[in-house]
C-alpha atoms as a PDB file:
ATOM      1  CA  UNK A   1     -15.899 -29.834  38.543  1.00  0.00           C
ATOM      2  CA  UNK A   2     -14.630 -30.942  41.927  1.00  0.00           C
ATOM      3  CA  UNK A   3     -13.582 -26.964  43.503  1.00  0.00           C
ATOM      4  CA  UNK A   4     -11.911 -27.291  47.107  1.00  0.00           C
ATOM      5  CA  UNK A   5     -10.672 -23.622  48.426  1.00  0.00           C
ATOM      6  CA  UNK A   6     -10.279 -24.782  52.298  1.00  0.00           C
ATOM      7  CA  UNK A   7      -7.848 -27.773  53.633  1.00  0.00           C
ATOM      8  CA  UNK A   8      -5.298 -28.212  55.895  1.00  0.00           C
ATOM      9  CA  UNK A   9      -1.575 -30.591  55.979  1.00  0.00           C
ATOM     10  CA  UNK A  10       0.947 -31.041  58.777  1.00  0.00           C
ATOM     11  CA  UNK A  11       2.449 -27.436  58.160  1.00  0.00           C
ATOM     12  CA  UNK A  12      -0.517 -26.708  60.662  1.00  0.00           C
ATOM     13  CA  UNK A  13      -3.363 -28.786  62.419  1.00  0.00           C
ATOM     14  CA  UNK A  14      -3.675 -31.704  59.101  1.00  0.00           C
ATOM     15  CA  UNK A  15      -2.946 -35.241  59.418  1.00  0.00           C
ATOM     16  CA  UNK A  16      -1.354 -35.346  55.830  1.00  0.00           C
ATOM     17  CA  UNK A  17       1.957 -33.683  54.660  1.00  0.00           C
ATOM     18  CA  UNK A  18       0.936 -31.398  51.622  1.00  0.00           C
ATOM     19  CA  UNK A  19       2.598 -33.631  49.050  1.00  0.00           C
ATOM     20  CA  UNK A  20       0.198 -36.029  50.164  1.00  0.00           C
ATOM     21  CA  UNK A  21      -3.036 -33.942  50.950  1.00  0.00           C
ATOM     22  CA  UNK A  22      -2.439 -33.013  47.549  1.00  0.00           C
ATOM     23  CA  UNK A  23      -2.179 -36.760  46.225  1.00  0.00           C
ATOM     24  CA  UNK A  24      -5.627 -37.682  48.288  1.00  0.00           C
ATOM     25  CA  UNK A  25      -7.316 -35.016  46.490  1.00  0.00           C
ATOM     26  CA  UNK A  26      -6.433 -35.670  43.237  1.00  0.00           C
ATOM     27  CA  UNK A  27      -7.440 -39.417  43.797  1.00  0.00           C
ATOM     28  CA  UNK A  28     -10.892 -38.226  45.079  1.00  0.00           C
ATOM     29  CA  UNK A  29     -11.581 -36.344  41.796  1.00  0.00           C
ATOM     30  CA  UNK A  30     -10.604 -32.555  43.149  1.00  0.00           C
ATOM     31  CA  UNK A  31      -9.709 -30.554  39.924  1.00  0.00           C
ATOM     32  CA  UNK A  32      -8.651 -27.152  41.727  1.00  0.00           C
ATOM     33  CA  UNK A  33      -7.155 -27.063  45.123  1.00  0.00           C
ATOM     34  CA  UNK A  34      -6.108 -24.511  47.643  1.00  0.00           C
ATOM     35  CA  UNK A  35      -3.691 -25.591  50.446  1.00  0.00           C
ATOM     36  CA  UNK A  36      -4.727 -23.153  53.417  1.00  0.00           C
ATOM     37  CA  UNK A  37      -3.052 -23.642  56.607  1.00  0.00           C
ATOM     38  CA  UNK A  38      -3.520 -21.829  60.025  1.00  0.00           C
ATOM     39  CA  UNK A  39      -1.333 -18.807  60.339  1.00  0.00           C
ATOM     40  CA  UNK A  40       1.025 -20.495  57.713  1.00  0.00           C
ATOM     41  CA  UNK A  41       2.247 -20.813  53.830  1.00  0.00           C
ATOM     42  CA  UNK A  42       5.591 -23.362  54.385  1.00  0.00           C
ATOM     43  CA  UNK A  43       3.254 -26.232  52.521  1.00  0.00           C
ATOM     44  CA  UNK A  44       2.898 -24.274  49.411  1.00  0.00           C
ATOM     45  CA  UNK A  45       5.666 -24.852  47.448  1.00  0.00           C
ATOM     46  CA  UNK A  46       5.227 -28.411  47.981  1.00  0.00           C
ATOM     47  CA  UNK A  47       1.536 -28.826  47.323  1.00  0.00           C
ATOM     48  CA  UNK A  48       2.253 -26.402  44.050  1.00  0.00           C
ATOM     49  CA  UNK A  49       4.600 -28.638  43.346  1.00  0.00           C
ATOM     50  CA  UNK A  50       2.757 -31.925  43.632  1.00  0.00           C
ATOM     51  CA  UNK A  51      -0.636 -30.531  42.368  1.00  0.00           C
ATOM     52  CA  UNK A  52       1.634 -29.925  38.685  1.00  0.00           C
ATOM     53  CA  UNK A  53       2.503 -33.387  38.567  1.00  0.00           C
ATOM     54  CA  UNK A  54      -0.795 -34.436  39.145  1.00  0.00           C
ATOM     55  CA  UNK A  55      -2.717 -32.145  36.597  1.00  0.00           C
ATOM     56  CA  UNK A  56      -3.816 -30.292  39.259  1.00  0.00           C
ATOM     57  CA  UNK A  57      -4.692 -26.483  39.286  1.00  0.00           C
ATOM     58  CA  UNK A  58      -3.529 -25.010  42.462  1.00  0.00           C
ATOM     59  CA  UNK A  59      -4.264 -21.999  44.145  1.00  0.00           C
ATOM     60  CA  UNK A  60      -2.408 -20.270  46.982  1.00  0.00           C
ATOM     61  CA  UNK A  61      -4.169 -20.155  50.556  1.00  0.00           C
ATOM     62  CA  UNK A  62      -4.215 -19.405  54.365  1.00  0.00           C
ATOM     63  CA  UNK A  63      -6.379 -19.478  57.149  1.00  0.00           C
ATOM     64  CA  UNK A  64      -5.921 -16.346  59.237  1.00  0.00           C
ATOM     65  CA  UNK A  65      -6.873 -16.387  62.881  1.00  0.00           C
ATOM     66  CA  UNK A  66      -8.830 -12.686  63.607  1.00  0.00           C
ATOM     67  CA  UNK A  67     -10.772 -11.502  67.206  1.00  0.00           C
ATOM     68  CA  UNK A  68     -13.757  -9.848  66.320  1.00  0.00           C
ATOM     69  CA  UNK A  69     -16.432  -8.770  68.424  1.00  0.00           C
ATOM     70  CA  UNK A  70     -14.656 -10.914  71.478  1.00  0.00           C
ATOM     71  CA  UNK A  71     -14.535 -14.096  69.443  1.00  0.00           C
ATOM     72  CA  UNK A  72     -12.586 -15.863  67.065  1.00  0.00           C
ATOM     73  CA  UNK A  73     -13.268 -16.061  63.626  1.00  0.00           C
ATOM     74  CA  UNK A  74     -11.359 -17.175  60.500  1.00  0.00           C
ATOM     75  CA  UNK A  75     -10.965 -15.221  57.430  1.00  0.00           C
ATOM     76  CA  UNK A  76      -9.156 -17.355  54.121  1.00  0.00           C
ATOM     77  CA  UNK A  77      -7.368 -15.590  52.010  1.00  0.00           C
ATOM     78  CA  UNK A  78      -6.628 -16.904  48.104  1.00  0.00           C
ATOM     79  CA  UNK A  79      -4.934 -16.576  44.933  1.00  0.00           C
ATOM     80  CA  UNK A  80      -2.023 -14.434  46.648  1.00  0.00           C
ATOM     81  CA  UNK A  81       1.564 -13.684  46.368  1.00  0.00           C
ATOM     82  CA  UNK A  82       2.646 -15.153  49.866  1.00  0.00           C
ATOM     83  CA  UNK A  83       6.752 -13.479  49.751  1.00  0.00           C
ATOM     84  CA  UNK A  84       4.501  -9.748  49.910  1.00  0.00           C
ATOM     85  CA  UNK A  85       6.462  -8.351  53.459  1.00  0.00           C
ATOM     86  CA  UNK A  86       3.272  -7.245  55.088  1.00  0.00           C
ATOM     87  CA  UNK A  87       1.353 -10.548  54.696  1.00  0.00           C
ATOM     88  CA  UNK A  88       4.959 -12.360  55.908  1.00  0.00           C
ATOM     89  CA  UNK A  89       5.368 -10.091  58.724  1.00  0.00           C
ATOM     90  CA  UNK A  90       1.248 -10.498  59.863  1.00  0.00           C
ATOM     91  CA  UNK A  91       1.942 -14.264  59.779  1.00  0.00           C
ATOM     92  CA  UNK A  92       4.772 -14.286  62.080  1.00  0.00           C
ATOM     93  CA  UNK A  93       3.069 -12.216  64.634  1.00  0.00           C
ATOM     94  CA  UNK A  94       0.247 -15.104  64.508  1.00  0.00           C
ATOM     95  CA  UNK A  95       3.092 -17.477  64.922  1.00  0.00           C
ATOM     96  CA  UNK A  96       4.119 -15.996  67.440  1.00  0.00           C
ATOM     97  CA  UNK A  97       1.070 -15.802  69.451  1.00  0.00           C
ATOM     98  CA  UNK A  98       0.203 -19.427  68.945  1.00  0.00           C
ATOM     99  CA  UNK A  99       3.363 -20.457  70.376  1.00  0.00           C
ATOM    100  CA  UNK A 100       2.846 -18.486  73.556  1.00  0.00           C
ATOM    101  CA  UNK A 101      -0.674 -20.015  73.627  1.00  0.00           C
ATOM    102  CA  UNK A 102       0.802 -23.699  73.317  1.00  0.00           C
ATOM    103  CA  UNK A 103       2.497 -22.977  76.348  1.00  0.00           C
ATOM    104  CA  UNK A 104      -0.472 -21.849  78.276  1.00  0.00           C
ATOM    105  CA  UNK A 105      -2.805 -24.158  77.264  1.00  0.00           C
ATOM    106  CA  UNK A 106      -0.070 -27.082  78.896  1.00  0.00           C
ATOM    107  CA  UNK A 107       0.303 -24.766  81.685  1.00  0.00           C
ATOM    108  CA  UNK A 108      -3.530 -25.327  82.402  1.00  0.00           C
ATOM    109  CA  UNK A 109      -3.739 -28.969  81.743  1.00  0.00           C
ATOM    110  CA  UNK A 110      -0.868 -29.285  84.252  1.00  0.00           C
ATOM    111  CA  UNK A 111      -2.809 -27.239  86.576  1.00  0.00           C
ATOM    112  CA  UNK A 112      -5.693 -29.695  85.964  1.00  0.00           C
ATOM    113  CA  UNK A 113      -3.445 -33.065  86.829  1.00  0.00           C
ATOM    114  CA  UNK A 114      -2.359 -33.334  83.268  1.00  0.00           C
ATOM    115  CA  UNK A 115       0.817 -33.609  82.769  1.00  0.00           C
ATOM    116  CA  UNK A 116       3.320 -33.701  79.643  1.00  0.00           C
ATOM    117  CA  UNK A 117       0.424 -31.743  77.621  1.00  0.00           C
ATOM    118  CA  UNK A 118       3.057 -29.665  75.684  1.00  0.00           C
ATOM    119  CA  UNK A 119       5.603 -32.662  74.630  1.00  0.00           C
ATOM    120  CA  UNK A 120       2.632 -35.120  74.081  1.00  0.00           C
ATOM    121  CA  UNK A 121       0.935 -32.161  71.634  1.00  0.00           C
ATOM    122  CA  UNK A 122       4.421 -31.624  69.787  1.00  0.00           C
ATOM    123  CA  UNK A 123       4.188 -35.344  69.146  1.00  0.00           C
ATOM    124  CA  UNK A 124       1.572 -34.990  66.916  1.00  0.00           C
ATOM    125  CA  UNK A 125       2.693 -31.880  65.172  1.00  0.00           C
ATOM    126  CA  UNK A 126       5.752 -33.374  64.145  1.00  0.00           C
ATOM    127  CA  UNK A 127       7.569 -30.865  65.775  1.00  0.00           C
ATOM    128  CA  UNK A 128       5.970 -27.824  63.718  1.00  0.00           C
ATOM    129  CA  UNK A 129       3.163 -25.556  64.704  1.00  0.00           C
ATOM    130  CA  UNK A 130       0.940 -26.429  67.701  1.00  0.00           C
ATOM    131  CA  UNK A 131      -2.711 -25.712  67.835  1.00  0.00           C
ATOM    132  CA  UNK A 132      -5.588 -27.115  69.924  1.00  0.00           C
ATOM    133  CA  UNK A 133      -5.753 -30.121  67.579  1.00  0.00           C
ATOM    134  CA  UNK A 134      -2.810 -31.357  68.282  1.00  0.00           C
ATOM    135  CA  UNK A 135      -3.419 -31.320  72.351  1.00  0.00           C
ATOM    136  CA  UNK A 136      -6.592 -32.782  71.454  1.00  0.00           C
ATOM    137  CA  UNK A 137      -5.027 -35.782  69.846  1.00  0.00           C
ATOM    138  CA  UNK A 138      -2.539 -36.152  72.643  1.00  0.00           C
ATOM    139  CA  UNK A 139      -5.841 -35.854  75.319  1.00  0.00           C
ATOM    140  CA  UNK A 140      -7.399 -38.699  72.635  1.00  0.00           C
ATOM    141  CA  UNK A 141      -4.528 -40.874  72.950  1.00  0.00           C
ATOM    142  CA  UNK A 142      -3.772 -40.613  76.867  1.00  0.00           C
ATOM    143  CA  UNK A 143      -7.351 -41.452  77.764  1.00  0.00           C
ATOM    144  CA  UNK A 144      -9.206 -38.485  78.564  1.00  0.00           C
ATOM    145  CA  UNK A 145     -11.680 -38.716  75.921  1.00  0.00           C
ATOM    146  CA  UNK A 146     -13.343 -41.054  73.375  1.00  0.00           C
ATOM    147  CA  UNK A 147     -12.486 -38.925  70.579  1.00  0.00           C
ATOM    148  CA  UNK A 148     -11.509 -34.835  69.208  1.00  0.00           C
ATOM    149  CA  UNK A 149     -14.690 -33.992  69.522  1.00  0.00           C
ATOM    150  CA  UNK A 150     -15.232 -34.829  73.393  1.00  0.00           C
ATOM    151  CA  UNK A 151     -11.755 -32.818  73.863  1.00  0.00           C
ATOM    152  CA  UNK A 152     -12.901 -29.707  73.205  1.00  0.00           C
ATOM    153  CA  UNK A 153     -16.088 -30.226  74.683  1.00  0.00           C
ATOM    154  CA  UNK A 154     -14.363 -31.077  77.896  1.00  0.00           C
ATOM    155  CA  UNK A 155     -11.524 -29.505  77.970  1.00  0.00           C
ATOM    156  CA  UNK A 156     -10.321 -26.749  75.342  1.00  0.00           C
ATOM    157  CA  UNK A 157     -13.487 -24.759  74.717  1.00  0.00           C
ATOM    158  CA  UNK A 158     -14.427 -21.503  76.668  1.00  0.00           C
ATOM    159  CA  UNK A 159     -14.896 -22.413  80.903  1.00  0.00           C
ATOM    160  CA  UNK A 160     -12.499 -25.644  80.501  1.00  0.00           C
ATOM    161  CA  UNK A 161      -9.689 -26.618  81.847  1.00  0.00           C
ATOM    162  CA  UNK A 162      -7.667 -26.146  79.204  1.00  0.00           C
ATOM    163  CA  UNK A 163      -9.127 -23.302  77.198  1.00  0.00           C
ATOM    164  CA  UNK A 164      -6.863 -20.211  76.814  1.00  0.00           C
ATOM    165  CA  UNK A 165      -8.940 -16.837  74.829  1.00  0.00           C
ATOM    166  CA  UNK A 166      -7.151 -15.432  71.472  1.00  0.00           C
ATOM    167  CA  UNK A 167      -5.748 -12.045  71.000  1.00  0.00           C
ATOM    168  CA  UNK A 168      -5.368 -12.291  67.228  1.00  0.00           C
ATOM    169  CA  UNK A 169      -5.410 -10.439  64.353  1.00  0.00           C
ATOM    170  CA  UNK A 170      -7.584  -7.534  63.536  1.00  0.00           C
ATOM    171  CA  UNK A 171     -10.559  -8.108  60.820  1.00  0.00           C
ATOM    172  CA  UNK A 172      -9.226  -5.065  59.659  1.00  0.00           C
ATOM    173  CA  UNK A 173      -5.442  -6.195  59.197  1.00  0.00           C
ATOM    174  CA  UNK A 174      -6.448  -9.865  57.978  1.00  0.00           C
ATOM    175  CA  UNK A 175      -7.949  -8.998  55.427  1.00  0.00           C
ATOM    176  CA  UNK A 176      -5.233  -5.779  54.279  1.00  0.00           C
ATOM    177  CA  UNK A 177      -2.445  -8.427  54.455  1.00  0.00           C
ATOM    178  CA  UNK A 178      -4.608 -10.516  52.136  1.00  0.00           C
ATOM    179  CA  UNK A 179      -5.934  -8.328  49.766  1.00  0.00           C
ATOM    180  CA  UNK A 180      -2.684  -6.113  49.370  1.00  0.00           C
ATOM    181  CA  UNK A 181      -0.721  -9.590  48.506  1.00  0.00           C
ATOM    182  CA  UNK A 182      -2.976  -9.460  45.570  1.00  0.00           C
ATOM    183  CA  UNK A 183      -5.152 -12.307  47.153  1.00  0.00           C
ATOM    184  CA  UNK A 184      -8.910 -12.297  48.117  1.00  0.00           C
ATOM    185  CA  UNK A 185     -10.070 -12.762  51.235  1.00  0.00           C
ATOM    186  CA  UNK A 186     -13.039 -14.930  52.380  1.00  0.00           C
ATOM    187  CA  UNK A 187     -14.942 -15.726  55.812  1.00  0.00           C
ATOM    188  CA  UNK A 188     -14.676 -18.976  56.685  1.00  0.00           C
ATOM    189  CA  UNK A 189     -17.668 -21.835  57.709  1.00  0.00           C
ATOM    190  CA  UNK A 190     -19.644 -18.388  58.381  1.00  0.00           C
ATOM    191  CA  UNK A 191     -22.285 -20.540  60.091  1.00  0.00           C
ATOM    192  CA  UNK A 192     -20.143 -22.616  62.341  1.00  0.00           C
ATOM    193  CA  UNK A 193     -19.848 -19.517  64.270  1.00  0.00           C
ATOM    194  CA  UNK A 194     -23.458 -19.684  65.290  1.00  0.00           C
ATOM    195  CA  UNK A 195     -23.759 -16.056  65.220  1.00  0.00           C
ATOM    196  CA  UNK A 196     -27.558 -14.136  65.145  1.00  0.00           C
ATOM    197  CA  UNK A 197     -28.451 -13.212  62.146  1.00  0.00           C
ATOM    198  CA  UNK A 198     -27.972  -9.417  62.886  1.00  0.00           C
ATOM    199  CA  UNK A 199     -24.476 -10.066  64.265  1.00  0.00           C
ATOM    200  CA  UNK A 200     -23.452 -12.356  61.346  1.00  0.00           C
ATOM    201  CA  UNK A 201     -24.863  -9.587  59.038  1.00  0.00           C
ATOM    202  CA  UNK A 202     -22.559  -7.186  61.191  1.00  0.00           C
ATOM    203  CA  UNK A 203     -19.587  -9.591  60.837  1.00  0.00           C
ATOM    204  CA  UNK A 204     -20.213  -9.218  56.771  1.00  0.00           C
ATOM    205  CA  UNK A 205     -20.231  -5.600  56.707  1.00  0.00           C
ATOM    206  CA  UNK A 206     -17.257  -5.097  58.651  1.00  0.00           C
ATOM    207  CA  UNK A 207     -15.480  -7.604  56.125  1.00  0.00           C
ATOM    208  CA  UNK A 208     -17.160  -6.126  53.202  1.00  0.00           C
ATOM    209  CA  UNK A 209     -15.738  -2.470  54.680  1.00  0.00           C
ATOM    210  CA  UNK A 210     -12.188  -3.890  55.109  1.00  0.00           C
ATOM    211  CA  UNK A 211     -12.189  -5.325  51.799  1.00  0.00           C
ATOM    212  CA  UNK A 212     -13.494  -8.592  52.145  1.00  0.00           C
ATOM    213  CA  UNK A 213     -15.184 -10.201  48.975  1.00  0.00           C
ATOM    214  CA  UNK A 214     -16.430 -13.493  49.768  1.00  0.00           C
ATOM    215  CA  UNK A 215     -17.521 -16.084  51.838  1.00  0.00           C
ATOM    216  CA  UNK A 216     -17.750 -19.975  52.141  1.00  0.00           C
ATOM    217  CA  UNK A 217     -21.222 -20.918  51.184  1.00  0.00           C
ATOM    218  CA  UNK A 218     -20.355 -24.503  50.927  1.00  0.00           C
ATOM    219  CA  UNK A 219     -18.668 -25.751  53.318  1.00  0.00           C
ATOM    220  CA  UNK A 220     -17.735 -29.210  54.950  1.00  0.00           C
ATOM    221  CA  UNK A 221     -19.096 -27.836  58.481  1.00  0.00           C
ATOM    222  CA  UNK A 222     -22.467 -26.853  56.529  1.00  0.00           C
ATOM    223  CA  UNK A 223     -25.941 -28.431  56.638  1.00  0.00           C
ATOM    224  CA  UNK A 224     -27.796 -28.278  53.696  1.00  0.00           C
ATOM    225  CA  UNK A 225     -29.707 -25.391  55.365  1.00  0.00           C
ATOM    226  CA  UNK A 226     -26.897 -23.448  56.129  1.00  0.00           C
ATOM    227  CA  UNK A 227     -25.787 -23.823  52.904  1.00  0.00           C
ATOM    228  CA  UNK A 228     -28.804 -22.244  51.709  1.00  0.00           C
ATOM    229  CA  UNK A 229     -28.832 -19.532  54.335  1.00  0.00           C
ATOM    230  CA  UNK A 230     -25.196 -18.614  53.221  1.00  0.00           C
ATOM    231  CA  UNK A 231     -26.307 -17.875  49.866  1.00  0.00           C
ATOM    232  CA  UNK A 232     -28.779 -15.988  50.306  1.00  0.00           C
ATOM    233  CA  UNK A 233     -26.401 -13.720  52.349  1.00  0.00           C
ATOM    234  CA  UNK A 234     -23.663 -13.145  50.135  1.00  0.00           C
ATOM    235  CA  UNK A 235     -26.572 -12.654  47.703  1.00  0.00           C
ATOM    236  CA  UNK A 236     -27.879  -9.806  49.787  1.00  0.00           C
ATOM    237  CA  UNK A 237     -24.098  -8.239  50.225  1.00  0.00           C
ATOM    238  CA  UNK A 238     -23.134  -8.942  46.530  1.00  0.00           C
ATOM    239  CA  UNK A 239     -19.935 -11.262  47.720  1.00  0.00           C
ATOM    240  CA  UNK A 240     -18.367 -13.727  46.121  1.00  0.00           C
ATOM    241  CA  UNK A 241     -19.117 -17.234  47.159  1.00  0.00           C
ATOM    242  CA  UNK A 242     -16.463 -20.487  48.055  1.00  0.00           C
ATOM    243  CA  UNK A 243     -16.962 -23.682  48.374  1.00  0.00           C
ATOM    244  CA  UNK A 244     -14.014 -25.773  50.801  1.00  0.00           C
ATOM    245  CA  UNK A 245     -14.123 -29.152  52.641  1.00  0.00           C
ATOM    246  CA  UNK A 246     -12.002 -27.730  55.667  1.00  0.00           C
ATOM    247  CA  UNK A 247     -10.386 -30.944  55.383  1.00  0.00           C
ATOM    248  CA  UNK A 248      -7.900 -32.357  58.222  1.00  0.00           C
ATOM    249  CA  UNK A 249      -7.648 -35.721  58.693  1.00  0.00           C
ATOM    250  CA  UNK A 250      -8.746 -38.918  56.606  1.00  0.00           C
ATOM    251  CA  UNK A 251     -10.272 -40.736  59.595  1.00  0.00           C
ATOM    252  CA  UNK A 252     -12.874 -37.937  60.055  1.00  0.00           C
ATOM    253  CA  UNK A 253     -15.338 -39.627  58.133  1.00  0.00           C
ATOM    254  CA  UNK A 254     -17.539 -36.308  58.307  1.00  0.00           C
ATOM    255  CA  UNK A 255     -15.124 -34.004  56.010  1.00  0.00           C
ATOM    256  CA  UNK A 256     -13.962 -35.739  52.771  1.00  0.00           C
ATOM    257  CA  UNK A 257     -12.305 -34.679  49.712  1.00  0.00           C
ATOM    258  CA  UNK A 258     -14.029 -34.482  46.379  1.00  0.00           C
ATOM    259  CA  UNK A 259     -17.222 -34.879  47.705  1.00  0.00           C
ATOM    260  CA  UNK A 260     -18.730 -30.810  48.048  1.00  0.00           C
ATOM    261  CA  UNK A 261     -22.051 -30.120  46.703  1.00  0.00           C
ATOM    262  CA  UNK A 262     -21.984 -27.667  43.990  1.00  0.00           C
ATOM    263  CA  UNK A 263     -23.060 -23.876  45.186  1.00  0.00           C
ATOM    264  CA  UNK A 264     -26.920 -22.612  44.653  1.00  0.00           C
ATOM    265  CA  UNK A 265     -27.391 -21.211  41.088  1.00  0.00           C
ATOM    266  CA  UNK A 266     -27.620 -18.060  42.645  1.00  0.00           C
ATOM    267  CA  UNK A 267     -23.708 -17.594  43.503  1.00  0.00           C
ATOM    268  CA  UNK A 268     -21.256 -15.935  41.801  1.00  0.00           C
ATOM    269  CA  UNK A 269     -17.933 -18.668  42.175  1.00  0.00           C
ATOM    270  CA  UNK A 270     -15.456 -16.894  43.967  1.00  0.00           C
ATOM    271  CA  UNK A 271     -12.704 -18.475  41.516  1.00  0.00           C
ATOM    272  CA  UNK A 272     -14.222 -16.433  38.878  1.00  0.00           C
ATOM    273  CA  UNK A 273     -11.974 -13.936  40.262  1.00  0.00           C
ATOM    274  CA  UNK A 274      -8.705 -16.087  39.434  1.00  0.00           C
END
């Protein structure tokens, strides 16, 4: 069974509305599907909607930004009830903060002799939510890099021109605004972080102290290895583990639906919970 608990639409940094996110998955084989977008539930109803008429089973989702330990890190949260006040009000305080950051990540590509970074961004958002992604398409498309990934390497990552540090949400509150909606939360591509081992381990028992109870194993941002390592970690800490694409955008030919691996023997699926 095709299991993907970690993709993205337009409502924040995808290339595909969630009617149609929802569509490509289905045609790719996915069986259960969790929308979960930066900082944001708007696509929900839609995907829900879309993933009935497909034969779909669909499970609620978000991708919360959290600071921890000086760095960002991502913690999913599933199977919750997204109209619980304290999740809603967390969310728009994330909003909020990535709309001030929008405007100072333009002010420092002006700085740097770019100009109409914040308009060319919105462009690709279609007007909703801006993140990185977004400038990095609009970098892409004015000529200041062969593709997303040179972006960021040049010019949105820590040092750069355009790079502007988060001030996000606690581990502490992410994962109380997910787990008191009646959802469960989950750290995301643990390994993408590139972490030690000892402060990855830290990371876990933080989350695990907060109540956290899983973590991507499989992931679309995972090497075979990593995979591997991941296990054995939630093994050691007794979490769940998730498997998710962190799909964006259908001309990444790196991320694709319906094509995960299935997790080592030795998990315990975190959808076992739903």
């Amino acid at each position: 069974m095709q299991i993907d608990l970690h993709t993205h639409s337009t409502v924040s940094d995808g290339r595909l509305a969630p009617a149609e996110l929802v569509a490509r998955a289905a045609q790719a084989g996915v069986e259960v599907l969790a929308l979960t977008d930066h900082d944001g539930t708007d696509g929900l109803d839609e995907a829900r909607q879309s993933a009935l008429d497909a034969g779909m089973r669909f499970i609620n989702g978000i991708e919360l930004s959290v600071t921890w330990n000086k760095r960002t890190v991502h913690i999913v949260g599933l199977n919750f009830d997204p109209d619980h006040a304290p999740l809603k009000a967390g969310i728009k305080s994330l909003q909020d903060f990535r709309k001030t950051r929008a405007r100072e990540i333009a002010s420092k590509l002006d700085n740097a002799g770019i100009k109409g970074a914040y308009e060319g961004a919105q462009r690709f958002s279609g007007g909703k939510m801006l993140g990185r992604l977004h400038f990095a398409h609009f970098l892409v498309d004015a000529g200041y890099a062969k593709n997303v990934r040179g972006v960021f390497k040049k010019y949105l990552v820590n040092n750069k021109p355009g790079h502007v540090s988060g001030d996000w949400a606690t581990l502490e509150d992410a994962v109380s605004w997910i787990t008191q909606a009646g959802g469960v939360a989950v750290i995301a591509h643990p390994a993408r972080y590139k972490l030690t081992r000892s402060k990855l381990r830290k990371l876990i028992k933080e989350f695990i102290a907060a109540g956290g109870q899983a973590m991507e194993v499989v992931s679309g941002s995972h090497c075979v290895n990593e995979v591997n390592t991941m296990a054995c970690h939630a093994a050691d800490f007794d979490l769940y583990a998730s498997s998710g694409s962190d799909f964006h955008d259908p001309d990444y030919p790196w991320i694709k639906l319906g094509q995960l691996p299935d997790l080592p023997a030795k998990c315990k699926p975190v959808w076992d919970l739903f």
